[in-house]
Protein backbone atom coordinates (compact mmCIF):
# COMPACT_ATOMS: atom_id res chain seq x y z
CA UNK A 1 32.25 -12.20 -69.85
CA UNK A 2 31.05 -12.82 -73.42
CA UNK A 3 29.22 -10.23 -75.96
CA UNK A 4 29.96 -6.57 -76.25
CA UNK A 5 30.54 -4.43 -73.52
CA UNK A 6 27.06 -2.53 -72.06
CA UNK A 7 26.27 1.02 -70.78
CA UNK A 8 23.65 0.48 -67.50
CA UNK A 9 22.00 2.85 -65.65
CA UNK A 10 20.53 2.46 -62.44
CA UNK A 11 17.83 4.31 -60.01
CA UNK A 12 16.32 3.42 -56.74
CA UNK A 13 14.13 5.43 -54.89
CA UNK A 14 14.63 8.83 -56.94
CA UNK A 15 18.63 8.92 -56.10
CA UNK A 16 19.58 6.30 -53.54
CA UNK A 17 22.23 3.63 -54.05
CA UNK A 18 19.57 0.69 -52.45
CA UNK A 19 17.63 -1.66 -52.49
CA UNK A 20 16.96 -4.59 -55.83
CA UNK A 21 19.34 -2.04 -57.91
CA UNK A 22 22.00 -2.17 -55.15
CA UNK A 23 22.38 -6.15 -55.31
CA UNK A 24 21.94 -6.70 -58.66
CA UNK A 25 24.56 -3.65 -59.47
CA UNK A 26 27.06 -5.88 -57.41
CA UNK A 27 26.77 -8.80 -58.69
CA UNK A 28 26.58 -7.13 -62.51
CA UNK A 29 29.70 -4.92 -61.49
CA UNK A 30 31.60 -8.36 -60.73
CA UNK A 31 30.99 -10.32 -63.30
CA UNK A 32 30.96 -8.24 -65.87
CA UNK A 33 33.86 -6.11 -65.35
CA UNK A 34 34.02 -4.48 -68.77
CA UNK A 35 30.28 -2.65 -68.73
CA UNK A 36 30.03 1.12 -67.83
CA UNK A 37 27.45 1.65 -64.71
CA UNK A 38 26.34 5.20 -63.70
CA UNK A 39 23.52 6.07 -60.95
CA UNK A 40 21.44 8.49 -60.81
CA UNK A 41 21.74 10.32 -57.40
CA UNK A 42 20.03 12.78 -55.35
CA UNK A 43 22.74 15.39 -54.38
CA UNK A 44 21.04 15.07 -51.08
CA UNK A 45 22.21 11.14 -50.73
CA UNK A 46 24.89 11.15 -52.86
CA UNK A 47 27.21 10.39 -49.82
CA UNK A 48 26.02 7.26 -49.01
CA UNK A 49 27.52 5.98 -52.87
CA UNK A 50 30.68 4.32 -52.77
CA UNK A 51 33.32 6.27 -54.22
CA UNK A 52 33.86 4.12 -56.93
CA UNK A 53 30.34 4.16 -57.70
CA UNK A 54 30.08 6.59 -60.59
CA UNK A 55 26.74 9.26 -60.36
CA UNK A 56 25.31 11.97 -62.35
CA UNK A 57 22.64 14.19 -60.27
CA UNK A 58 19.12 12.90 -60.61
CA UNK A 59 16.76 15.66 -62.70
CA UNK A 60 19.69 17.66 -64.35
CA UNK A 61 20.62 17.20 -67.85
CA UNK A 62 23.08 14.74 -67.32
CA UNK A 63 20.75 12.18 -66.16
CA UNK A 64 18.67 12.35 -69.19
CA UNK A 65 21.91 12.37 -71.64
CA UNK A 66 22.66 9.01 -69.43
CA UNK A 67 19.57 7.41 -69.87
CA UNK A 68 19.49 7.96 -73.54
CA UNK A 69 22.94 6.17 -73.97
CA UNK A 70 21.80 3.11 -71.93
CA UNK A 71 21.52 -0.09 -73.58
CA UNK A 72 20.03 -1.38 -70.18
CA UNK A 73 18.21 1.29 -67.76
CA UNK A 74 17.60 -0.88 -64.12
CA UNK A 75 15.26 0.75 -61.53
CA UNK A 76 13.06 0.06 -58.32
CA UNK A 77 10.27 2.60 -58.53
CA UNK A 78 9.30 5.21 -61.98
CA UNK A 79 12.07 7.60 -63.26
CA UNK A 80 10.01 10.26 -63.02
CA UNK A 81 12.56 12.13 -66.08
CA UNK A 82 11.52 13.59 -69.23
CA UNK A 83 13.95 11.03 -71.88
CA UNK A 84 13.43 9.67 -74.79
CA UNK A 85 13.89 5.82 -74.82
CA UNK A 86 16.34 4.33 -77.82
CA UNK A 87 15.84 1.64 -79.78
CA UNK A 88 17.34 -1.49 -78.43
CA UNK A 89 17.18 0.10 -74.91
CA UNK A 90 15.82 -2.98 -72.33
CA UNK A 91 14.15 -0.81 -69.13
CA UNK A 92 13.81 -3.46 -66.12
CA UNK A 93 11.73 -2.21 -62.86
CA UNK A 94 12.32 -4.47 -60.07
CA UNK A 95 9.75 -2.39 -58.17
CA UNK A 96 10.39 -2.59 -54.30
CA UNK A 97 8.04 -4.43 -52.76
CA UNK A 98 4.84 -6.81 -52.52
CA UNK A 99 1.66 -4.54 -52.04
CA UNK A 100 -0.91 -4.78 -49.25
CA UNK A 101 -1.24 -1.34 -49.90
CA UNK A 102 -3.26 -0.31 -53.47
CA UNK A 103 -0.73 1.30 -56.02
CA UNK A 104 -0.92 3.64 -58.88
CA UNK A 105 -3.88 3.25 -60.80
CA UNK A 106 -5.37 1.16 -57.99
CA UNK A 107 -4.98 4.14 -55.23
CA UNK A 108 -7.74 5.72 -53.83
CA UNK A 109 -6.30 9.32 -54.41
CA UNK A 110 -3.40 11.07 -55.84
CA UNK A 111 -2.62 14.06 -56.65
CA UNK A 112 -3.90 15.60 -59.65
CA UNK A 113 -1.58 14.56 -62.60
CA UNK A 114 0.37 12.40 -60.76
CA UNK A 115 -0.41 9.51 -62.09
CA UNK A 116 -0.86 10.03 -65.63
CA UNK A 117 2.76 11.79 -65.52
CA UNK A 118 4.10 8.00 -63.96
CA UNK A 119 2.40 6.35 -66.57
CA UNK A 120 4.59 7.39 -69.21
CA UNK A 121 7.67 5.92 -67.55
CA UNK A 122 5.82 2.72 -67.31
CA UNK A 123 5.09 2.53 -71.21
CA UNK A 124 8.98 2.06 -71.15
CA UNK A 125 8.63 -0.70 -69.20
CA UNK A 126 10.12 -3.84 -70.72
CA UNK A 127 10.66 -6.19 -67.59
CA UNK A 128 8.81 -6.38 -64.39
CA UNK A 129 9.97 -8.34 -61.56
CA UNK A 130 7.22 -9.66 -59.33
CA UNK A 131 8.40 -10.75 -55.63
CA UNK A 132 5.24 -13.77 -55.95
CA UNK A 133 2.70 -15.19 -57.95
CA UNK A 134 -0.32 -13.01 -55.71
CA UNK A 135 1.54 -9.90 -56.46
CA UNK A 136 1.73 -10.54 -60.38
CA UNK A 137 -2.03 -10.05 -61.57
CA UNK A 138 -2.14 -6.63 -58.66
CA UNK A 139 1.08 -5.09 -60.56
CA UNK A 140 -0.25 -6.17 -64.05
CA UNK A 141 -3.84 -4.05 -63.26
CA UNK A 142 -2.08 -1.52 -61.22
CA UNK A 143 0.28 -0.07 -64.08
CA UNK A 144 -1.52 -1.29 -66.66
CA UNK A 145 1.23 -3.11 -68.17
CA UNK A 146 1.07 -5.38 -71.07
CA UNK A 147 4.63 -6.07 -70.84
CA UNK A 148 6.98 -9.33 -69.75
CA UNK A 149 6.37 -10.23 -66.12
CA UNK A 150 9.37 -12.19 -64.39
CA UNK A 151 8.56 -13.63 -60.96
CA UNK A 152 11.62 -14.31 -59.28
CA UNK A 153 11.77 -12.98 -55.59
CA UNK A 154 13.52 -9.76 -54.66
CA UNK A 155 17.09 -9.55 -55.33
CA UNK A 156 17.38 -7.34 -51.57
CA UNK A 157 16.04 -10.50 -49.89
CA UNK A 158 18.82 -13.07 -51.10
CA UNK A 159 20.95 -11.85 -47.56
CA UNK A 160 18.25 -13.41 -45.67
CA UNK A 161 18.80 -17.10 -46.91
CA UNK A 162 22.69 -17.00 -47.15
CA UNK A 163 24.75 -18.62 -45.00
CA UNK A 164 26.89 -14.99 -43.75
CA UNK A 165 23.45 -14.20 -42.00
CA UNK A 166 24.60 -14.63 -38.62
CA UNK A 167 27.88 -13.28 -39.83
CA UNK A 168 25.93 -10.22 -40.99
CA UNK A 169 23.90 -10.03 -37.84
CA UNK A 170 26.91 -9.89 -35.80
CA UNK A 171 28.77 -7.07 -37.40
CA UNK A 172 26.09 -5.00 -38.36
CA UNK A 173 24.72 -5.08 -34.26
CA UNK A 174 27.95 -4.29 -33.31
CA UNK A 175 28.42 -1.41 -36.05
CA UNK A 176 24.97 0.06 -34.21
CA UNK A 177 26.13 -0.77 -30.88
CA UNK A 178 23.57 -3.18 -30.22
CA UNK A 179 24.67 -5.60 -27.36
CA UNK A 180 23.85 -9.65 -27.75
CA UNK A 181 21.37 -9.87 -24.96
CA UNK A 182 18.96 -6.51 -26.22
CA UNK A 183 16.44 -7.19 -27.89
CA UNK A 184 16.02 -5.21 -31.33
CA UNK A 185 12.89 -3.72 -32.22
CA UNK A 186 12.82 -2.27 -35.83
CA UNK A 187 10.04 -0.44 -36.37
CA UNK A 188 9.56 -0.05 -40.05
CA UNK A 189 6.02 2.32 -40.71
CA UNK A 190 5.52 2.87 -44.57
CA UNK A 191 4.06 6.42 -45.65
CA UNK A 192 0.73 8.30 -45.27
CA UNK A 193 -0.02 9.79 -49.10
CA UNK A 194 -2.02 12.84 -47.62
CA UNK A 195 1.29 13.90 -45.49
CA UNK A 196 3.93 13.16 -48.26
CA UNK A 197 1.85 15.58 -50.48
CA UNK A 198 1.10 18.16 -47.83
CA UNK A 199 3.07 21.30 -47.41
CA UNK A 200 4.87 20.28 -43.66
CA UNK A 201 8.63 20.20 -43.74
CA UNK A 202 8.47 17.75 -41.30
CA UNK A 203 6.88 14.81 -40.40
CA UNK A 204 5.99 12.96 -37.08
CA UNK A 205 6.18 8.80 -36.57
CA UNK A 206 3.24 8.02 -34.55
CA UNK A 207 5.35 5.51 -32.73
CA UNK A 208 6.55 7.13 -29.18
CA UNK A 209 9.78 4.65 -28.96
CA UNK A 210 11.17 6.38 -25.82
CA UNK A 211 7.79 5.49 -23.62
CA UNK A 212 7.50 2.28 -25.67
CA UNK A 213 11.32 1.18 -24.21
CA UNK A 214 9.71 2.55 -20.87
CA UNK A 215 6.93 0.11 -20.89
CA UNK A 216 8.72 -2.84 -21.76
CA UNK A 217 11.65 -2.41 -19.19
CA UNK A 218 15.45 -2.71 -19.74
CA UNK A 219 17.23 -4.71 -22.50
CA UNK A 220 15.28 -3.67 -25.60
CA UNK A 221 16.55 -0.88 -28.35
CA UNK A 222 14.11 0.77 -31.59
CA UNK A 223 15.73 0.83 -34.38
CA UNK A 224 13.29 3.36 -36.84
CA UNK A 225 13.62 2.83 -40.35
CA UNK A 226 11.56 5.44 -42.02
CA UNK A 227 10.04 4.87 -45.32
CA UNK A 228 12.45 6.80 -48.42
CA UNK A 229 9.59 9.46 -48.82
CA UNK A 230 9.39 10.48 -45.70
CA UNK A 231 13.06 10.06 -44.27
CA UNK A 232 14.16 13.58 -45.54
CA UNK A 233 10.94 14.93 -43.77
CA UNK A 234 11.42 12.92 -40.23
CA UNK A 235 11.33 15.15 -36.96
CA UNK A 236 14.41 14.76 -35.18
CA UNK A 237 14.52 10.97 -33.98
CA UNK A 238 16.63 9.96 -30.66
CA UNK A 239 17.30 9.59 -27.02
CA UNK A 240 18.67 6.55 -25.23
CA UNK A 241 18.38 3.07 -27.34
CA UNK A 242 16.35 4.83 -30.08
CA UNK A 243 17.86 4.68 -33.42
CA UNK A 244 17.44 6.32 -36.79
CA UNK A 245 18.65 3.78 -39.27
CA UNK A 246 16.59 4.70 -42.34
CA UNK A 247 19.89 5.79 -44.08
CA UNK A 248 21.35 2.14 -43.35
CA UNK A 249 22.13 1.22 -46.88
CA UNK A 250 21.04 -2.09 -47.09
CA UNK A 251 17.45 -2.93 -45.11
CA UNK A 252 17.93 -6.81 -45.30
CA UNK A 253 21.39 -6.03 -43.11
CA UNK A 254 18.49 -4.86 -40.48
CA UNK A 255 16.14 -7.19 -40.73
CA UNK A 256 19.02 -9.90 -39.72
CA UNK A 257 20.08 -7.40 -36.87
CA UNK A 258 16.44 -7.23 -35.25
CA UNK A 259 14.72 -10.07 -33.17
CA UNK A 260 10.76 -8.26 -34.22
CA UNK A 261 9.42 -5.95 -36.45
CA UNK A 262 6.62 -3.54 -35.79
CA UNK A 263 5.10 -2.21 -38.82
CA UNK A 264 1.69 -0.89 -40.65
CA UNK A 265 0.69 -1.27 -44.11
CA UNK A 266 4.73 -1.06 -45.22
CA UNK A 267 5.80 -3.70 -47.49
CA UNK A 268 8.77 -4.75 -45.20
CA UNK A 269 6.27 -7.35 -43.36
CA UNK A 270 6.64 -9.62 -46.25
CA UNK A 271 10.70 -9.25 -46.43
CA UNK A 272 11.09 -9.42 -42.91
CA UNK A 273 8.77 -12.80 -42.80
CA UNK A 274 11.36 -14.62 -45.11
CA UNK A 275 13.27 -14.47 -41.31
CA UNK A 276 11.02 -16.15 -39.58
CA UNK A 277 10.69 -13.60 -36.90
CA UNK A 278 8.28 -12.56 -34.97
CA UNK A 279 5.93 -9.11 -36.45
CA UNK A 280 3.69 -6.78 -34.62
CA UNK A 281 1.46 -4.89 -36.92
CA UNK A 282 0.84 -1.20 -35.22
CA UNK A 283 -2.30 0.12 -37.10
CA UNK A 284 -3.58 2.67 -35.56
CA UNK A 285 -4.68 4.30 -38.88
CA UNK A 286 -5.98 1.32 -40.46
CA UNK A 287 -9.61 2.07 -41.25
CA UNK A 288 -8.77 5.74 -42.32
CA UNK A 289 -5.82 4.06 -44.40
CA UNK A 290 -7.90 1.22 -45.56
CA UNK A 291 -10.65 3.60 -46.61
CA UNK A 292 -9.69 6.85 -47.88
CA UNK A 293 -6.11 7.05 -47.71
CA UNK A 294 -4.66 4.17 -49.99
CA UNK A 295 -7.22 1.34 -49.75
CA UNK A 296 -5.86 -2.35 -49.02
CA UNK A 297 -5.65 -5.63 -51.70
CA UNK A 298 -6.51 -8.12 -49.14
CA UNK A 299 -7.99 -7.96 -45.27
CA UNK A 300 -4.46 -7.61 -43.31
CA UNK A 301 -6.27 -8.89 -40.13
CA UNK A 302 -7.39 -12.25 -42.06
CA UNK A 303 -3.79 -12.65 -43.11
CA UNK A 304 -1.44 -10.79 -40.46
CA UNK A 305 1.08 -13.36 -39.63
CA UNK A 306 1.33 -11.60 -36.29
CA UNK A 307 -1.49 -9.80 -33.65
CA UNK A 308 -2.59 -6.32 -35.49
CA UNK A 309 -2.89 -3.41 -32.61
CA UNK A 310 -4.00 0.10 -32.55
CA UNK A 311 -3.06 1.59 -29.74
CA UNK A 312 0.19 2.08 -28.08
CA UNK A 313 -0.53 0.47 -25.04
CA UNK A 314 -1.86 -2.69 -27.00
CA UNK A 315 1.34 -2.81 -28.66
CA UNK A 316 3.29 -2.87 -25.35
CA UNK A 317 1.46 -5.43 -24.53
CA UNK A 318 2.07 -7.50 -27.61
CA UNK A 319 5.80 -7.40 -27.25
CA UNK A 320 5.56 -8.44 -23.67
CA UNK A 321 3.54 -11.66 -24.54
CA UNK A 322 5.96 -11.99 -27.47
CA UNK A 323 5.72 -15.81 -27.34
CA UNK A 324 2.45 -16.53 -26.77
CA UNK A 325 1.77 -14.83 -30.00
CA UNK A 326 4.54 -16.11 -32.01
CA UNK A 327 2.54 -20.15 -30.51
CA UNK A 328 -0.60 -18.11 -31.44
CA UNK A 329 0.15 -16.87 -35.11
CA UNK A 330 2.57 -20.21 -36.04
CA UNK A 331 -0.03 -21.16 -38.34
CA UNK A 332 -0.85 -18.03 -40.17
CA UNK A 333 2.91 -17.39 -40.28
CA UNK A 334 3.63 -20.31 -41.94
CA UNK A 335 1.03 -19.51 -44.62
CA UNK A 336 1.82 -16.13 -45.09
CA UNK A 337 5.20 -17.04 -46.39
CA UNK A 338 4.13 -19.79 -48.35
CA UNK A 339 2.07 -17.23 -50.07
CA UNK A 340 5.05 -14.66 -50.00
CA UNK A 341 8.45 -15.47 -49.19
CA UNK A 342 8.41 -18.98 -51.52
CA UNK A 343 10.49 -17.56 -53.75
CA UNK A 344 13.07 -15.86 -51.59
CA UNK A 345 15.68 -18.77 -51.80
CA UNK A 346 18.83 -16.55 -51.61
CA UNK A 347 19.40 -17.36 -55.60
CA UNK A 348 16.86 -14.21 -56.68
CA UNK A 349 19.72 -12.08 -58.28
CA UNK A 350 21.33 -15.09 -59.98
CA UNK A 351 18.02 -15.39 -62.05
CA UNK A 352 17.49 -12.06 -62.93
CA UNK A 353 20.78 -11.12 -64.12
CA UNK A 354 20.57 -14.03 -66.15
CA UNK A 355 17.16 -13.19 -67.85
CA UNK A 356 18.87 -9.66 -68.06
CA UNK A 357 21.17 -11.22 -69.94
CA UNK A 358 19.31 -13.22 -72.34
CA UNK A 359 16.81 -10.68 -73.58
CA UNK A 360 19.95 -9.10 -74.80
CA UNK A 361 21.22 -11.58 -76.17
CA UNK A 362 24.96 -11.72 -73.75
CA UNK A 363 25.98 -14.81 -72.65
CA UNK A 364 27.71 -15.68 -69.16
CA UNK A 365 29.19 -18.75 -67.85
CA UNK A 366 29.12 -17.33 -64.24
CA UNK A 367 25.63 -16.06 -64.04
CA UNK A 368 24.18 -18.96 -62.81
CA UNK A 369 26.67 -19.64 -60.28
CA UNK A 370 26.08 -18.11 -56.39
């Protein structure tokens, strides 16, 4: 390590240890053994930290005393804290994801103040990581940002290209339980914006996995990995070969697990295409989604690398003609992650804790190296 030693704070999905924070913080952590990391943690997550990992409770006064002291603040989604940024303080959002679906100032409704109360964590913006070059000019309008704009892939992703995939395949079906010859579903739906914001203290997946396993006979497993908004919310999820994984700490560990994805609008369809595997897009809300909901930045039938259902039954179907559709949608596929996943070499961390690094002037021989 070379240059002074730095305080870094870190934040992913309002007080989670996941996603682009998670990877970089490990590399960071390792090569630069003499910084000072804290996270900011939800007390209701706060178990699934490592207990080396130190936290201060997301929303309390500590957080904001911690964010104030950073010289580098890392997140994946707004800090949505009342703090004062310092001079000299260098604010990097990864974000968490390529959008099909419209974001902030984009959306087709929020709630009232929402929006303008986000906007002041993005006027600390000083880095934005963008997964592509089509998600660049979407983020730019979305937050308004006027700001630096690294594209560089998504730090998460880099599991997908290295060579312990199969290595990480193997333990973490075996962690789950998941024998080699079942087939693993993950079904990965994002969130609905009028049920995150309405008053239910739970909330239902459309998906009935139980029937769905039903339909498409023995050897299969769902694996449900609920969106982070919603996941606290979730009515009870089980019964035989149905999983709840959405507190899995790393998603990339399931996207090597599973053989197909089923998903929506979610922005896991462009992570889980760096894979190769086959998707199934269950839409059965997509012109109320589409239309009133959250609204869409490009047609997701014209582009689905995989056939788009909306009905249950259809969807049963889909899986059961698995490879005729993966012969079908080779094509589309292909350009989907050409458009996409071109950037998700496995080297995506390496480059942004090196620009990191640079804007603050800190050298280090190792950055570079995977």
């Amino acid at each position: 390590m070379s240059g002074p030693a730095l305080k870094v704070v870190w934040q992913s999905f309002e007080g989670r240890y996941s996603d682009n924070p998670r990877t970089l913080y490990q590399r960071w952590r390792a090569q630069r053994p003499d910084d000072t990391h804290v996270w900011l943690a939800d007390p209701r997550h706060v178990a699934g930290f490592p207990s080396d990992v130190a936290t201060v409770p997301i929303y309390e006064p500590a957080s904001v005393a911690e964010l104030e002291n950073a010289d580098v603040v890392v997140a994946n989604t707004h800090t949505d804290v009342e703090w004062q940024k310092r001079d000299g303080t260098l604010y990097v959002q990864t974000w968490h994801g390529t959008p099909l679906k419209r974001i902030h100032r984009d959306v087709l409704w929020a709630p009232p103040g929402r929006l303008d109360r986000l906007s002041l964590d993005v006027d600390r913006w000083d880095l934005l990581l963008s997964p592509n070059p089509a998600s660049t000019p979407r983020l730019r309008a979305a937050f308004e940002y006027d700001g630096e704009i690294l594209e560089t892939g998504y730090p998460r992703n880099d599991p997908l290209s290295s060579p312990e995939r199969t290595a990480i395949r193997r333990r973490v079906r075996a962690t789950l339980g998941i024998p080699d010859h079942v087939q693993a579903i993950l079904y990965t739906p994002t969130w609905r914006d009028d049920a995150v914001f309405a008053d239910d203290d739970t909330i239902a997946i459309e998906l009935d996995a139980e029937v769905l396993l039903k339909q498409l006979g023995d050897g299969h497993c769902v694996l449900v990995r609920a969106h982070a908004f919603v996941s606290d919310r979730l009515a009870t999820i089980g019964g035989r070969d149905v999983l709840d994984v959405s507190r899995h700490p790393d998603v990339a560990e399931l996207y090597l697990a599973a053989d197909v994805m089923i998903t929506d609008y979610s922005s896991t369809m462009f992570d889980f295409a760096v894979t190769g595997k086959p998707l199934v897009f269950f839409a059965y809300d997509l012109a109320r989604f589409r239309d009133s909901t959250r609204g869409f930045y490009f047609d997701l039938g014209a582009e689905a690398p995989g056939p788009v259902v909306s009905t249950q039954d259809e969807l049963a179907g889909a899986l059961q003609e698995l490879p005729w559709h993966t012969r079908a949608y080779a094509a589309a596929y292909t350009a989907f992650q050409q458009r996409y996943c071109r950037l998700e070499d496995g080297h995506a961390t390496e480059r942004v804790l090196a620009a990191i690094l640079d804007r603050l002037g800190s050298t280090d021989a190792e950055v570079g190296s995977p």
